[in-house]
C-alpha atoms as a PDB file:
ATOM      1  CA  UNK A   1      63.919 -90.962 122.367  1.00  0.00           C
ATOM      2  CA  UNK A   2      62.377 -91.749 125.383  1.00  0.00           C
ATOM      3  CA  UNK A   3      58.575 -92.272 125.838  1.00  0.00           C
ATOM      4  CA  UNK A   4      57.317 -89.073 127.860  1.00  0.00           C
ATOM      5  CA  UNK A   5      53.655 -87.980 129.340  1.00  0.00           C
ATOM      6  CA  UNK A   6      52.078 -84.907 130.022  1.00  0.00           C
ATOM      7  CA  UNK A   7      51.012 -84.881 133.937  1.00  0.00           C
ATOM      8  CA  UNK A   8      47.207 -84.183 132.418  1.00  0.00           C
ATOM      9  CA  UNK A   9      47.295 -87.635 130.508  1.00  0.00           C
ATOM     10  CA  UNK A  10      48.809 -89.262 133.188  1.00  0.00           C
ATOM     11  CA  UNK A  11      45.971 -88.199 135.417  1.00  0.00           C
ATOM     12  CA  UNK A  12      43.613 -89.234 133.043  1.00  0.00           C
ATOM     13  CA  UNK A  13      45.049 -92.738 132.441  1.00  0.00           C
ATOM     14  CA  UNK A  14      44.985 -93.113 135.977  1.00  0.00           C
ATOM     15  CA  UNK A  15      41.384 -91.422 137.014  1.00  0.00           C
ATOM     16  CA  UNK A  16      39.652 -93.440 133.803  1.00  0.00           C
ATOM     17  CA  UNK A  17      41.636 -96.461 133.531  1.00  0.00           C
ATOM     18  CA  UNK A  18      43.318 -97.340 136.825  1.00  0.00           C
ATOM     19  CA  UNK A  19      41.207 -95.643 139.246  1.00  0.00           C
ATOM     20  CA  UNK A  20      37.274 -96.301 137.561  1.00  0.00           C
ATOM     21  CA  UNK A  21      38.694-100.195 137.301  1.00  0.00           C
ATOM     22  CA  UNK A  22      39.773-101.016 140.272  1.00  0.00           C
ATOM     23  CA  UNK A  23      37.721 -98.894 142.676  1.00  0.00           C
ATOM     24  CA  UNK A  24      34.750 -98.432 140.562  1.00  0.00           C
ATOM     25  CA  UNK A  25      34.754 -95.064 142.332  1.00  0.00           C
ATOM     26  CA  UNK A  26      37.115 -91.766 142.920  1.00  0.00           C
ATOM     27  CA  UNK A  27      37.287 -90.701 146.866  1.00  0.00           C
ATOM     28  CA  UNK A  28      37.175 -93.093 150.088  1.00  0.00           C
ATOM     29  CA  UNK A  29      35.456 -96.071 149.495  1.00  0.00           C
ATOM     30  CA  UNK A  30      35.438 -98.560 146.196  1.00  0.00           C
ATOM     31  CA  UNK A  31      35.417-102.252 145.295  1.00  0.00           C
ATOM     32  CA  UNK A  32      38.579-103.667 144.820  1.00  0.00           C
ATOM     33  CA  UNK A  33      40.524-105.826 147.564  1.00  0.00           C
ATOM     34  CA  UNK A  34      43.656-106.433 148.556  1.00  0.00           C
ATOM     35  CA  UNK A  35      44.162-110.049 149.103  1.00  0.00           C
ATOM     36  CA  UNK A  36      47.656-110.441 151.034  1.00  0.00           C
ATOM     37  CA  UNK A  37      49.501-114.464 150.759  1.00  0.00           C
ATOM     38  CA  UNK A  38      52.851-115.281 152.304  1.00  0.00           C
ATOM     39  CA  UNK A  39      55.898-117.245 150.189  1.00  0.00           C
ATOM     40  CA  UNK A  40      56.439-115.965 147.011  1.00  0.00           C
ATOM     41  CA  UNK A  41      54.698-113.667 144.538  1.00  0.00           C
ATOM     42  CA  UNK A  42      53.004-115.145 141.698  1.00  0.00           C
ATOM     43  CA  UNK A  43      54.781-114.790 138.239  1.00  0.00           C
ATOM     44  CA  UNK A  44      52.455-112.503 137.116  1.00  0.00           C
ATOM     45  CA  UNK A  45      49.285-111.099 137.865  1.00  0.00           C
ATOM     46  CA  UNK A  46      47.240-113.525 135.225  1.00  0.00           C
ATOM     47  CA  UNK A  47      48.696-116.215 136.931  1.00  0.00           C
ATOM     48  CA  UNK A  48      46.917-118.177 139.576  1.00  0.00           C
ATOM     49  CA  UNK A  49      48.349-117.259 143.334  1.00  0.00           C
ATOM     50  CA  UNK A  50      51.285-118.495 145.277  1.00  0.00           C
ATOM     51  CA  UNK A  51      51.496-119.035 149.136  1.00  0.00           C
ATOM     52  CA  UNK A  52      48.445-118.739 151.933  1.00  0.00           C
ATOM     53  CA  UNK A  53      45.788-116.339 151.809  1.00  0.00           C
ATOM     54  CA  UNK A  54      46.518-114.402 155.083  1.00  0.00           C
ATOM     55  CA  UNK A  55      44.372-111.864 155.139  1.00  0.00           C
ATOM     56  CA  UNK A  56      41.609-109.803 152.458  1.00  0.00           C
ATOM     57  CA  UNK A  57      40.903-106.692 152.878  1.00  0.00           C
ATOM     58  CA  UNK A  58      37.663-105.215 150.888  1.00  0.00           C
ATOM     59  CA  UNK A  59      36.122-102.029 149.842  1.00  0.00           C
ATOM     60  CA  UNK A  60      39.805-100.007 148.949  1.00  0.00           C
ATOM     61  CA  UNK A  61      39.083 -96.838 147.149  1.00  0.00           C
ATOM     62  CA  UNK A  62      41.462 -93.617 145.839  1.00  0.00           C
ATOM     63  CA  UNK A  63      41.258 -90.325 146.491  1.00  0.00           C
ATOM     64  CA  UNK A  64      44.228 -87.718 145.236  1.00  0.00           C
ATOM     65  CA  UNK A  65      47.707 -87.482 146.682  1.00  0.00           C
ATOM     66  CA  UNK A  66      47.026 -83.777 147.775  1.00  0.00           C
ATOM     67  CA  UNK A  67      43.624 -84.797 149.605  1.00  0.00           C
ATOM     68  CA  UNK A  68      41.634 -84.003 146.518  1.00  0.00           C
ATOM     69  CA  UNK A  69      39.574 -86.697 144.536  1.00  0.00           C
ATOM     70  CA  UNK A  70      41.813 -88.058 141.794  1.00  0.00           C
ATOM     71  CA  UNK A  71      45.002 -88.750 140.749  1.00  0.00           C
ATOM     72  CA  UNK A  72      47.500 -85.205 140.844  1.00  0.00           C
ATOM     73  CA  UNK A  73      50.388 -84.907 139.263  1.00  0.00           C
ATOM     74  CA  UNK A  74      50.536 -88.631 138.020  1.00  0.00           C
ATOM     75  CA  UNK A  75      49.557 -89.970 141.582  1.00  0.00           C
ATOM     76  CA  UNK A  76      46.280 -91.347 143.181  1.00  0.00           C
ATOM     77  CA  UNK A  77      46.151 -92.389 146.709  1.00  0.00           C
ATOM     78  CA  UNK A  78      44.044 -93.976 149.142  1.00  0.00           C
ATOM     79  CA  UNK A  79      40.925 -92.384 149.396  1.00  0.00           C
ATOM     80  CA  UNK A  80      41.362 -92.372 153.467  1.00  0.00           C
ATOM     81  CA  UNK A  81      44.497 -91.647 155.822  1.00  0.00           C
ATOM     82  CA  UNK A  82      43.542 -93.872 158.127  1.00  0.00           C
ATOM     83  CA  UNK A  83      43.852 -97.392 155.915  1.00  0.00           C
ATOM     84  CA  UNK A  84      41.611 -99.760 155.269  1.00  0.00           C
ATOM     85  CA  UNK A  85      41.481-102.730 158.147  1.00  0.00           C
ATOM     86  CA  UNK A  86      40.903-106.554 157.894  1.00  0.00           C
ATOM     87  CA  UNK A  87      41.306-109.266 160.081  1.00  0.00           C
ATOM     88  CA  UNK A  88      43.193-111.995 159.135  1.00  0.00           C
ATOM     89  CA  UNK A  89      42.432-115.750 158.348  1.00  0.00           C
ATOM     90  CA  UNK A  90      45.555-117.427 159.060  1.00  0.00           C
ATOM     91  CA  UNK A  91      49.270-116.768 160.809  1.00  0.00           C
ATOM     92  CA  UNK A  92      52.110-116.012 158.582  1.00  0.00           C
ATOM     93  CA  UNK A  93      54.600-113.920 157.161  1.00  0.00           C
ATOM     94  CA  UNK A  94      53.574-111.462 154.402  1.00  0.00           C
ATOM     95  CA  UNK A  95      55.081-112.162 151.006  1.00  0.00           C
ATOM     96  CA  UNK A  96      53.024-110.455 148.281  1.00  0.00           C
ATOM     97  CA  UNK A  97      49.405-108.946 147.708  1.00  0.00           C
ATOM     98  CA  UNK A  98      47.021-108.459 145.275  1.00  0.00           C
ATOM     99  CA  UNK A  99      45.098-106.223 144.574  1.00  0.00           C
ATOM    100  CA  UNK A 100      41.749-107.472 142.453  1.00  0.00           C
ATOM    101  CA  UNK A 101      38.272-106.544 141.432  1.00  0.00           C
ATOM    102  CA  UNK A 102      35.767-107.575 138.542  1.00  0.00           C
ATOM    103  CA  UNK A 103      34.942-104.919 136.295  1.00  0.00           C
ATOM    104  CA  UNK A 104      31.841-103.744 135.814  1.00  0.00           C
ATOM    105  CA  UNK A 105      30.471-104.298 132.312  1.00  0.00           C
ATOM    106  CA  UNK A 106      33.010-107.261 131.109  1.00  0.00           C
ATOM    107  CA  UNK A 107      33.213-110.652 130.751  1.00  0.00           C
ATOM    108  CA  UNK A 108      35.185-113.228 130.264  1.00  0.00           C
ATOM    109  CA  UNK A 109      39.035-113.011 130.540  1.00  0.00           C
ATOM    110  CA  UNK A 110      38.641-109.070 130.669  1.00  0.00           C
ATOM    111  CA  UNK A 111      36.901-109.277 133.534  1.00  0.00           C
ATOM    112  CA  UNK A 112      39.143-109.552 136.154  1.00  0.00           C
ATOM    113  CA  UNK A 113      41.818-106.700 136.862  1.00  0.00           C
ATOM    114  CA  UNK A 114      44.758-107.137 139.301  1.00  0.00           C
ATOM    115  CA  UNK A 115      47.710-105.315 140.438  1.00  0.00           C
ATOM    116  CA  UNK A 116      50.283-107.505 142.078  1.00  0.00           C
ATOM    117  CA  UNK A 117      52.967-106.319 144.082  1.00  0.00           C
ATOM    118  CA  UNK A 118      55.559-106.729 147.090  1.00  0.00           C
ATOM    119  CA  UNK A 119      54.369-105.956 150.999  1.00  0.00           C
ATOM    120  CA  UNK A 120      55.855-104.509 153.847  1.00  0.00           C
ATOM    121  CA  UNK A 121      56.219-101.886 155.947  1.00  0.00           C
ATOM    122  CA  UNK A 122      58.552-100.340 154.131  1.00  0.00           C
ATOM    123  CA  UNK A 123      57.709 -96.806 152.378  1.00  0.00           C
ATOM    124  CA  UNK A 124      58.894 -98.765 148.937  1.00  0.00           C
ATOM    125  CA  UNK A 125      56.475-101.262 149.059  1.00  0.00           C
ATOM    126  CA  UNK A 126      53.909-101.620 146.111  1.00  0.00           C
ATOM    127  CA  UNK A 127      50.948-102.252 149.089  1.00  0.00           C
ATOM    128  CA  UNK A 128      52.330-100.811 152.479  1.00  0.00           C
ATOM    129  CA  UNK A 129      50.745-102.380 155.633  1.00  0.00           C
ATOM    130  CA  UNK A 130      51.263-102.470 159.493  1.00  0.00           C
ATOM    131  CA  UNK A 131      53.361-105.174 159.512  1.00  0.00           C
ATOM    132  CA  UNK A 132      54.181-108.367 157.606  1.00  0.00           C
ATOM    133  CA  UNK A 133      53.924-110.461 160.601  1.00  0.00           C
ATOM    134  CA  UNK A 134      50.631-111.856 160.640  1.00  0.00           C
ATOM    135  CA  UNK A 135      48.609-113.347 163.422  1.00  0.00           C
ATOM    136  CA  UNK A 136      44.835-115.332 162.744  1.00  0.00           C
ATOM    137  CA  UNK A 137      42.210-113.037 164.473  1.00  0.00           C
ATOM    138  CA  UNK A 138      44.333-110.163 164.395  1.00  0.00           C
ATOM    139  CA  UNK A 139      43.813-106.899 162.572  1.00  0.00           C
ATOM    140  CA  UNK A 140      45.834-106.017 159.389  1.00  0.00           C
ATOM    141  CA  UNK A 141      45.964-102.325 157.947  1.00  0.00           C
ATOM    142  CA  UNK A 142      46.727-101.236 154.561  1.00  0.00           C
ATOM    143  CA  UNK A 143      48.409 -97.992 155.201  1.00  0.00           C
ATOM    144  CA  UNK A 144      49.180 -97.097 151.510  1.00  0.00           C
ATOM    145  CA  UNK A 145      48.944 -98.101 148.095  1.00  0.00           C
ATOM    146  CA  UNK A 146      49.727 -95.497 145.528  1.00  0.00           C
ATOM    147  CA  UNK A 147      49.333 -95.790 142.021  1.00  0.00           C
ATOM    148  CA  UNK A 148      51.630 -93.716 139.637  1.00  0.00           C
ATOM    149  CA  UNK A 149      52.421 -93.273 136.112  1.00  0.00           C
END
């Protein structure tokens, strides 16, 4: 039998786990980053980073996929509809991002959450930005980065 969730736990899980770790907020602004490399993505998210750091961008936040505060129906999105902007340190290709923060309250090993994922411009992409070529100096958005149970 397959493993099923009620959409009122999966908004929890996402607004008290996901959300309150990452963002150490609900609505448009927060703490975590999105750190975007080129090459390849790291094995996993423990795992140290592959690639050049291209570009970080700070301060991402959620807000809900209808425009409320929150994850609905399983879903939390950026907290803003225009993206969050950074300008990049070197000239590449996009590969992979992550996305990182240190919680608040831990130490040690537990202290550091990440969500890895693929980048593009592509609607199917984990972190979606304005385009995987990347130029030093230039401006980089992060148009969307859902997160859904």
């Amino acid at each position: 039998m397959a493993l099923k969730m009620s959409t009122d736990l999966k908004n929890y899980v996402i607004n008290q786990g996901i959300v309150k770790m990452m963002a150490g907020t609900m609505g448009t602004g927060g703490t975590a980053s999105i750190k975007i490399y080129s090459g390849t993505q790291a094995t996993n998210a423990d795992a140290g980073t592959c690639g050049t750091l291209l570009c970080t961008i700070i301060g991402i936040g959620w807000g809900g996929s209808n425009g409320t505060i929150g994850a609905t129906s399983g879903t939390a999105s950026l907290g803003t509809s225009i993206g969050y902007v950074g300008t990049a340190s070197y000239t590449g290709v996009a590969g992979w991002a992550r996305m990182e923060t240190v919680g608040v309250g831990f130490t040690g090993s537990a202290a550091t959450h990440r969500i890895d994922g693929d980048v593009g411009t592509a609607s199917t992409c984990t972190f979606v930005i304005n385009s995987t070529a990347i130029t030093a100096d230039g401006f980089v958005t992060l148009l969307t980065a859902p997160i859904s149970i």
